[in-house]
C-alpha atoms as a PDB file:
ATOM      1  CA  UNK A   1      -7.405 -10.761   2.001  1.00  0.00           C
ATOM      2  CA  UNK A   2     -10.332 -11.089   4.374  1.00  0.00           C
ATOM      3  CA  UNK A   3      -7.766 -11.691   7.158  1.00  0.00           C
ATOM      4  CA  UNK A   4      -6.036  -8.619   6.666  1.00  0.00           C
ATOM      5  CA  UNK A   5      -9.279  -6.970   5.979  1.00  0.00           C
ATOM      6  CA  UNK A   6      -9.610  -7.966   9.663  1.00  0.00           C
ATOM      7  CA  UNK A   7      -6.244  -7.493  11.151  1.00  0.00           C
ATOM      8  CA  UNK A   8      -6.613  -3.934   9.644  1.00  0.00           C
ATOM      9  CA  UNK A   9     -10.396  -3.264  11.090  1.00  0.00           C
ATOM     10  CA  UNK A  10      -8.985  -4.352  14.990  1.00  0.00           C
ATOM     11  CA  UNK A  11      -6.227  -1.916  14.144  1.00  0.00           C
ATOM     12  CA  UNK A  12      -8.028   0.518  13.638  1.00  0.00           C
ATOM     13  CA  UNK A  13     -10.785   0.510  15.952  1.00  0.00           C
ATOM     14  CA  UNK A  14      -7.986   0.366  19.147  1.00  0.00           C
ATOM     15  CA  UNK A  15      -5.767   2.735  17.751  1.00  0.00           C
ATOM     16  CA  UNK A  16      -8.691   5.277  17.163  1.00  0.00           C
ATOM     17  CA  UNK A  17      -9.970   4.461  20.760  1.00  0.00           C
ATOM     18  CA  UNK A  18      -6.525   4.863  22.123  1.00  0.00           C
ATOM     19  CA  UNK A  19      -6.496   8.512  20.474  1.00  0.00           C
ATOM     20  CA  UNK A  20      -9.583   9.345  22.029  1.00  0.00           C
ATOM     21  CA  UNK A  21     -11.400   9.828  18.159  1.00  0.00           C
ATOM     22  CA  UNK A  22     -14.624   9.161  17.367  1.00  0.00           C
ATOM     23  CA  UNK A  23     -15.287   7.434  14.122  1.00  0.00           C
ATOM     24  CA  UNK A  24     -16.838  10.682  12.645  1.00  0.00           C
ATOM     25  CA  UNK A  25     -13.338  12.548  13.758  1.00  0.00           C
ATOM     26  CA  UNK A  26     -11.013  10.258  12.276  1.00  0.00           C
ATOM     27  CA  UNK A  27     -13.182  10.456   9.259  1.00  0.00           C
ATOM     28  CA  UNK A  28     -13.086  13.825   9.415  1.00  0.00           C
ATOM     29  CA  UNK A  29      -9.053  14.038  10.071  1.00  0.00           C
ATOM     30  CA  UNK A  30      -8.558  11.423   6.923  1.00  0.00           C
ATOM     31  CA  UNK A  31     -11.066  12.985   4.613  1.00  0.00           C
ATOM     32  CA  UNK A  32     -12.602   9.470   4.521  1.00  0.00           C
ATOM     33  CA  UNK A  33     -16.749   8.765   4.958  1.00  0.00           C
ATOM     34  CA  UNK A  34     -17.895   7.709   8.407  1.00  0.00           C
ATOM     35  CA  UNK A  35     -19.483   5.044   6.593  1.00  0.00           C
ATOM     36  CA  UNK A  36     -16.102   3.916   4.982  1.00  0.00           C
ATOM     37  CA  UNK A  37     -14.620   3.697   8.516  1.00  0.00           C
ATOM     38  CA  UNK A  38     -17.565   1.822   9.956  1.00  0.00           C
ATOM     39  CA  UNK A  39     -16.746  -0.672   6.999  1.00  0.00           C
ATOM     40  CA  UNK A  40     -13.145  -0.639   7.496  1.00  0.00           C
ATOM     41  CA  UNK A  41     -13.544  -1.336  11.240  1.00  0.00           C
ATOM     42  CA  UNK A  42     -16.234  -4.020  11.000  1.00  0.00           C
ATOM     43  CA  UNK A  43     -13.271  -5.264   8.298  1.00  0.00           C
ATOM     44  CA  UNK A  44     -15.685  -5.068   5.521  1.00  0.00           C
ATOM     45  CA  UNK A  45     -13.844  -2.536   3.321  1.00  0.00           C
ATOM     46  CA  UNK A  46     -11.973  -3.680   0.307  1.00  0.00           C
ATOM     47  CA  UNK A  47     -10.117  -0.190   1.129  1.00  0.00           C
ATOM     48  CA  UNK A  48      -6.988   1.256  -1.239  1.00  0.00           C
ATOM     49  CA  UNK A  49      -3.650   1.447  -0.079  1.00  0.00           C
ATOM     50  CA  UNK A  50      -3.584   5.308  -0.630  1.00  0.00           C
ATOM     51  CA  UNK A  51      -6.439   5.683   2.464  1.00  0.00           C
ATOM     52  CA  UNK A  52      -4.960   2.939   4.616  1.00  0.00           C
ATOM     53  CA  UNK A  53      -1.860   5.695   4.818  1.00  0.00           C
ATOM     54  CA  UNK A  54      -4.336   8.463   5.180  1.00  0.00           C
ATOM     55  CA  UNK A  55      -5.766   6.491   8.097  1.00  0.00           C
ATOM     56  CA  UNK A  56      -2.312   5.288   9.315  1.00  0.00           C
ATOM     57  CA  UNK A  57      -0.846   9.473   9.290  1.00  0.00           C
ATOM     58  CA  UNK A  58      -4.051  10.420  10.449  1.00  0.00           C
ATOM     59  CA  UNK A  59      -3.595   7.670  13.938  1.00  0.00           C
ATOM     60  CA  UNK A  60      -0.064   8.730  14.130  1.00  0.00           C
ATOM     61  CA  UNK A  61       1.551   5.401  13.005  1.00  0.00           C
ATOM     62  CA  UNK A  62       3.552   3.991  10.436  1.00  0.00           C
ATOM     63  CA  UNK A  63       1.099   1.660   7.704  1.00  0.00           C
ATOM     64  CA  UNK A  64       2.883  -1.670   8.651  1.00  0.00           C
ATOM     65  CA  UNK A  65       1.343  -0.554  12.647  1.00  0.00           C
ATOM     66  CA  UNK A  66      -2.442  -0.615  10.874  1.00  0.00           C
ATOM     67  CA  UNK A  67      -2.037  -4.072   8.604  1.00  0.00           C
ATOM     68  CA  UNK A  68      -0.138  -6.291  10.912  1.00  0.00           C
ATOM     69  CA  UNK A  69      -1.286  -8.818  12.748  1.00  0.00           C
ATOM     70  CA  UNK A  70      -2.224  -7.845  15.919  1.00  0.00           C
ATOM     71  CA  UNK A  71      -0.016 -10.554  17.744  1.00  0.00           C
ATOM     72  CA  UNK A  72       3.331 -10.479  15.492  1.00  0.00           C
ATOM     73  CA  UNK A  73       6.551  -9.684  17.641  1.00  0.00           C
ATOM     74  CA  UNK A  74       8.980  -8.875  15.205  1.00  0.00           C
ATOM     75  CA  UNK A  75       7.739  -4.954  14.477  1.00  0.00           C
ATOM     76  CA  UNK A  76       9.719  -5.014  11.433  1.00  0.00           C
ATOM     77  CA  UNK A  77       7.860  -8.120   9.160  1.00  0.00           C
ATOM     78  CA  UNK A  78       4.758  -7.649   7.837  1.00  0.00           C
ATOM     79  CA  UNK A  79       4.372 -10.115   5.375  1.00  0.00           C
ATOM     80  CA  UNK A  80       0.701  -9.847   4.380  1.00  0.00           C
ATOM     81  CA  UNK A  81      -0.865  -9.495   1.110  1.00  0.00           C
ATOM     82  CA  UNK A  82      -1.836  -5.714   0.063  1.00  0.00           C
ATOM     83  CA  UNK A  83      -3.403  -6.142  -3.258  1.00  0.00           C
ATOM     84  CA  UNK A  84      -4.643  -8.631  -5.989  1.00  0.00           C
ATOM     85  CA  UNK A  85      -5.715  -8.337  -9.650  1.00  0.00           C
ATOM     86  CA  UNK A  86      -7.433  -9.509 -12.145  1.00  0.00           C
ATOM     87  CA  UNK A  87      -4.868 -12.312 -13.073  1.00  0.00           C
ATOM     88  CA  UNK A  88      -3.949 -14.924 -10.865  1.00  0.00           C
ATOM     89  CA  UNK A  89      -0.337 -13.792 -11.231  1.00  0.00           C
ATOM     90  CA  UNK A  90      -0.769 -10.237 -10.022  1.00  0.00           C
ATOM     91  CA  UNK A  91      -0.414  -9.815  -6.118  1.00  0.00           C
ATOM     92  CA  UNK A  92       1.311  -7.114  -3.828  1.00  0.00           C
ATOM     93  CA  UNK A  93       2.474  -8.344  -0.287  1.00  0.00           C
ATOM     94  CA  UNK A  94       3.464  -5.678   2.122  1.00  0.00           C
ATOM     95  CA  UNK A  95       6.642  -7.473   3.380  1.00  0.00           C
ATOM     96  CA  UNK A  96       7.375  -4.973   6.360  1.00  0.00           C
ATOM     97  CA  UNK A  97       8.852  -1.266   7.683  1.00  0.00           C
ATOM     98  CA  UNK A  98      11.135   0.049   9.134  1.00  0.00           C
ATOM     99  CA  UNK A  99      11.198   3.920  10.496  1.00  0.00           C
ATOM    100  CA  UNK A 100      12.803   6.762   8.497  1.00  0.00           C
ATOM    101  CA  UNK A 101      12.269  10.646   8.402  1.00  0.00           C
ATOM    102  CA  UNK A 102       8.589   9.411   8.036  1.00  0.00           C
ATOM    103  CA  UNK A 103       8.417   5.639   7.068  1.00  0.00           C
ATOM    104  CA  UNK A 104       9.902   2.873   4.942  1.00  0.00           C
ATOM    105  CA  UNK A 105       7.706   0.062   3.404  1.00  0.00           C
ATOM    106  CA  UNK A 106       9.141  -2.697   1.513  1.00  0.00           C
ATOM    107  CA  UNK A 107       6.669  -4.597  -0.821  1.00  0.00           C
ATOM    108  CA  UNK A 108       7.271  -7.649  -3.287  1.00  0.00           C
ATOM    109  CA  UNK A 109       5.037  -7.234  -6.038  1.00  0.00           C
ATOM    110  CA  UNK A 110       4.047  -9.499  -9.336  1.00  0.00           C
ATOM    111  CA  UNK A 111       1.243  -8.686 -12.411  1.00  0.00           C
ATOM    112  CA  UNK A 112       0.011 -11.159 -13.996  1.00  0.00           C
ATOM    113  CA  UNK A 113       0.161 -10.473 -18.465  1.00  0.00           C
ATOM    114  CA  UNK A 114      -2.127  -7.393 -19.354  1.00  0.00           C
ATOM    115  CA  UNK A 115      -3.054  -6.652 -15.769  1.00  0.00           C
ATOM    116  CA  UNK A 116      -2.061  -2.954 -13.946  1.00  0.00           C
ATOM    117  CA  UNK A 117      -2.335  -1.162 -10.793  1.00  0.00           C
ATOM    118  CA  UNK A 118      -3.650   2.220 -10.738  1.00  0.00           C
ATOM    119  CA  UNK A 119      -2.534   4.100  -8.005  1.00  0.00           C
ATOM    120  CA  UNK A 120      -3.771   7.407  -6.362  1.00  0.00           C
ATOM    121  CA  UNK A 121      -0.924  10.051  -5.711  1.00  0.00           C
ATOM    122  CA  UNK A 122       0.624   9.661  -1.748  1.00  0.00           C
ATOM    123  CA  UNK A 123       0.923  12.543   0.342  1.00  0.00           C
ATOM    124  CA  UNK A 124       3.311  14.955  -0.723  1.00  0.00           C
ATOM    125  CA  UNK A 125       7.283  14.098   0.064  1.00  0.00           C
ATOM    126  CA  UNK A 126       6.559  10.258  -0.224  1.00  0.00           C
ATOM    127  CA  UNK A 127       9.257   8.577  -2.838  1.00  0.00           C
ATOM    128  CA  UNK A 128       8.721   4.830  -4.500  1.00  0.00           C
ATOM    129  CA  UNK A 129      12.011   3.183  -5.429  1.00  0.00           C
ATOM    130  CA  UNK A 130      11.357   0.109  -7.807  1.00  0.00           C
ATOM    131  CA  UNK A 131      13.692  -2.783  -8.855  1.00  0.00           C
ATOM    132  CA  UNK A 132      12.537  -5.425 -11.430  1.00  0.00           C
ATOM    133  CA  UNK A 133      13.174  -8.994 -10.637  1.00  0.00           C
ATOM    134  CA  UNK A 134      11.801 -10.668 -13.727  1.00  0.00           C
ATOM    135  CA  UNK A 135       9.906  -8.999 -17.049  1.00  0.00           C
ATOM    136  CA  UNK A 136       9.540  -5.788 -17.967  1.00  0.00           C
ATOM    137  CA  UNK A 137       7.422  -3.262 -15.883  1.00  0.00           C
ATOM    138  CA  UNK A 138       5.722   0.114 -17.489  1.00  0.00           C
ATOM    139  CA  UNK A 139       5.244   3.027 -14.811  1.00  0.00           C
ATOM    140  CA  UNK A 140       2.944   5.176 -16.046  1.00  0.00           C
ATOM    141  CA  UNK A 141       2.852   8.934 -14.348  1.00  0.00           C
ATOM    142  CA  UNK A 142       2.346  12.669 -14.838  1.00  0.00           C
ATOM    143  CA  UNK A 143       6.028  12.721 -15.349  1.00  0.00           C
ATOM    144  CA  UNK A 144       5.912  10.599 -18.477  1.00  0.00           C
ATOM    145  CA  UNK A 145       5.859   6.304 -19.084  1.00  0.00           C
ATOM    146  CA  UNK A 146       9.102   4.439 -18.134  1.00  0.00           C
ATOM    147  CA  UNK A 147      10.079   0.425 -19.104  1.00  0.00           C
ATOM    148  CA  UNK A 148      11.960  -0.906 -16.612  1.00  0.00           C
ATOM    149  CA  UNK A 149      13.331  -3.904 -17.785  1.00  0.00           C
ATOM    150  CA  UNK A 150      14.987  -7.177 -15.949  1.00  0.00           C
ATOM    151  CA  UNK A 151      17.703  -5.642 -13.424  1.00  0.00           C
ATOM    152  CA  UNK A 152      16.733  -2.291 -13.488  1.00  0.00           C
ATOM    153  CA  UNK A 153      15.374   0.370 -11.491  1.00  0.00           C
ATOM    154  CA  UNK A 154      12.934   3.110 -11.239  1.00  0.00           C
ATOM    155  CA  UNK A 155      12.927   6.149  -8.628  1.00  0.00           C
ATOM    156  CA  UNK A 156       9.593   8.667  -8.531  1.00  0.00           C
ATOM    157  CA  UNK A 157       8.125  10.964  -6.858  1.00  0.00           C
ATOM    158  CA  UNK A 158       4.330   9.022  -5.670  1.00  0.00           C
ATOM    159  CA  UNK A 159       2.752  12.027  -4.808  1.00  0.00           C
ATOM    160  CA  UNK A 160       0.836  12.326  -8.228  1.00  0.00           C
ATOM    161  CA  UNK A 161      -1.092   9.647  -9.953  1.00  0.00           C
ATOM    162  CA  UNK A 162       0.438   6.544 -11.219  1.00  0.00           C
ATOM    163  CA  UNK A 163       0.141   3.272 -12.339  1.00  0.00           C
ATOM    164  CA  UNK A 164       1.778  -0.249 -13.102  1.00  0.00           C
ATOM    165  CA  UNK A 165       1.104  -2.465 -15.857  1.00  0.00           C
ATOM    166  CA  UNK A 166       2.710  -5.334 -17.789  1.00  0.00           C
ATOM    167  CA  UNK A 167       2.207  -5.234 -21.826  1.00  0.00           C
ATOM    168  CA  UNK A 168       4.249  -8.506 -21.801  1.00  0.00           C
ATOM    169  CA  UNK A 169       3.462 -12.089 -22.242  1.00  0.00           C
ATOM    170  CA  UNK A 170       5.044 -13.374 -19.225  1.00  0.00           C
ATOM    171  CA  UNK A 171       4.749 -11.877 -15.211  1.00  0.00           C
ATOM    172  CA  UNK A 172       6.330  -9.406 -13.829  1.00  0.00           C
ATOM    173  CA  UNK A 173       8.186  -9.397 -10.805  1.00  0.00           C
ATOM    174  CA  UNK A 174       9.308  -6.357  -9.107  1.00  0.00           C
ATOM    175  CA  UNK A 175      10.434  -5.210  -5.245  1.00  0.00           C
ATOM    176  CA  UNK A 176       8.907  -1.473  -3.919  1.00  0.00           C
ATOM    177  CA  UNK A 177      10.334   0.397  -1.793  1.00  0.00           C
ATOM    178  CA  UNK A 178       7.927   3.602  -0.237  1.00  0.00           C
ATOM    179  CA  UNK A 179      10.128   6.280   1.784  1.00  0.00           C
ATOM    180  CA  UNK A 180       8.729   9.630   3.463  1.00  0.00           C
END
């Protein structure tokens, strides 16, 4: 992670100095501390995924343009790792975007038994679309709990809070899709 951590914090700073912000206005703009996007920009910050967006919307790109690599070509692959939890097994790679009415993300995610992702809501019109590779995934929302078994999918609104968590022996693998 401490690669992307930095591929993120060169990101941000040249983006933010192409916009002519300060680091107190894009904190201001993001709701985010100054101190927060000192961190981030020093690539310090172990920062969510929910205020990576709020940085990315608040810079006027999509999230793949503030996580890539600064040097990768193809626009469209990503391919870096988002998230990681407790359990070896449990990762999230951002695999890439593509534009839509707002953006497209594709992710490949896995949880590792007993582990879970809790997830702060999106901005409003963002959508997840989930489809279960192996296991048996629980989405937990406002809205209710769901299993999503082996072959299945999920579609949600993301713009409340959520979670992900696998009450199963074995991992769970799963693909997300995020569309504004």
């Amino acid at each position: 992670m401490g690669e992307v951590l930095g591929h993120v914090g060169a990101n941000v700073r040249r983006l933010r100095s192409a916009a002519g912000l300060s680091q107190s206005a894009l904190a201001g703009a993001t709701g985010l501390s100054r101190r927060l996007i000192v961190a981030v920009e020093a690539g310090d910050a172990n920062i969510s995924l929910a205020n990576l967006d709020r940085l990315a919307t608040a810079l006027g790109v999509d999230f793949g343009t503030v996580v890539r690599p600064p040097d990768m070509i193809d626009n469209r692959r990503v391919d870096q790792p988002g998230w990681r939890g407790r359990h070896p097994d449990s990762r999230a790679s951002f695999l890439g975007a593509v534009p839509a009415h707002g953006s497209a993300e594709l992710w490949v995610w896995s949880l590792g038994p007993g582990d879970r992702y809790d997830a702060l809501p999106d901005s409003e019109g963002w959508r997840e679309m989930l489809f279960v590779i192996e296991g048996a995934l629980l989405v937990e929302s406002a809205s209710g709990q769901h299993r999503v078994a082996t072959g299945d999918f999920l579609i949600f609104d993301s713009a409340q809070r959520y979670s992900y968590a696998n009450a199963g022996e074995g991992t769970v693998r799963f693909t997300r899709n995020v569309v504004s």
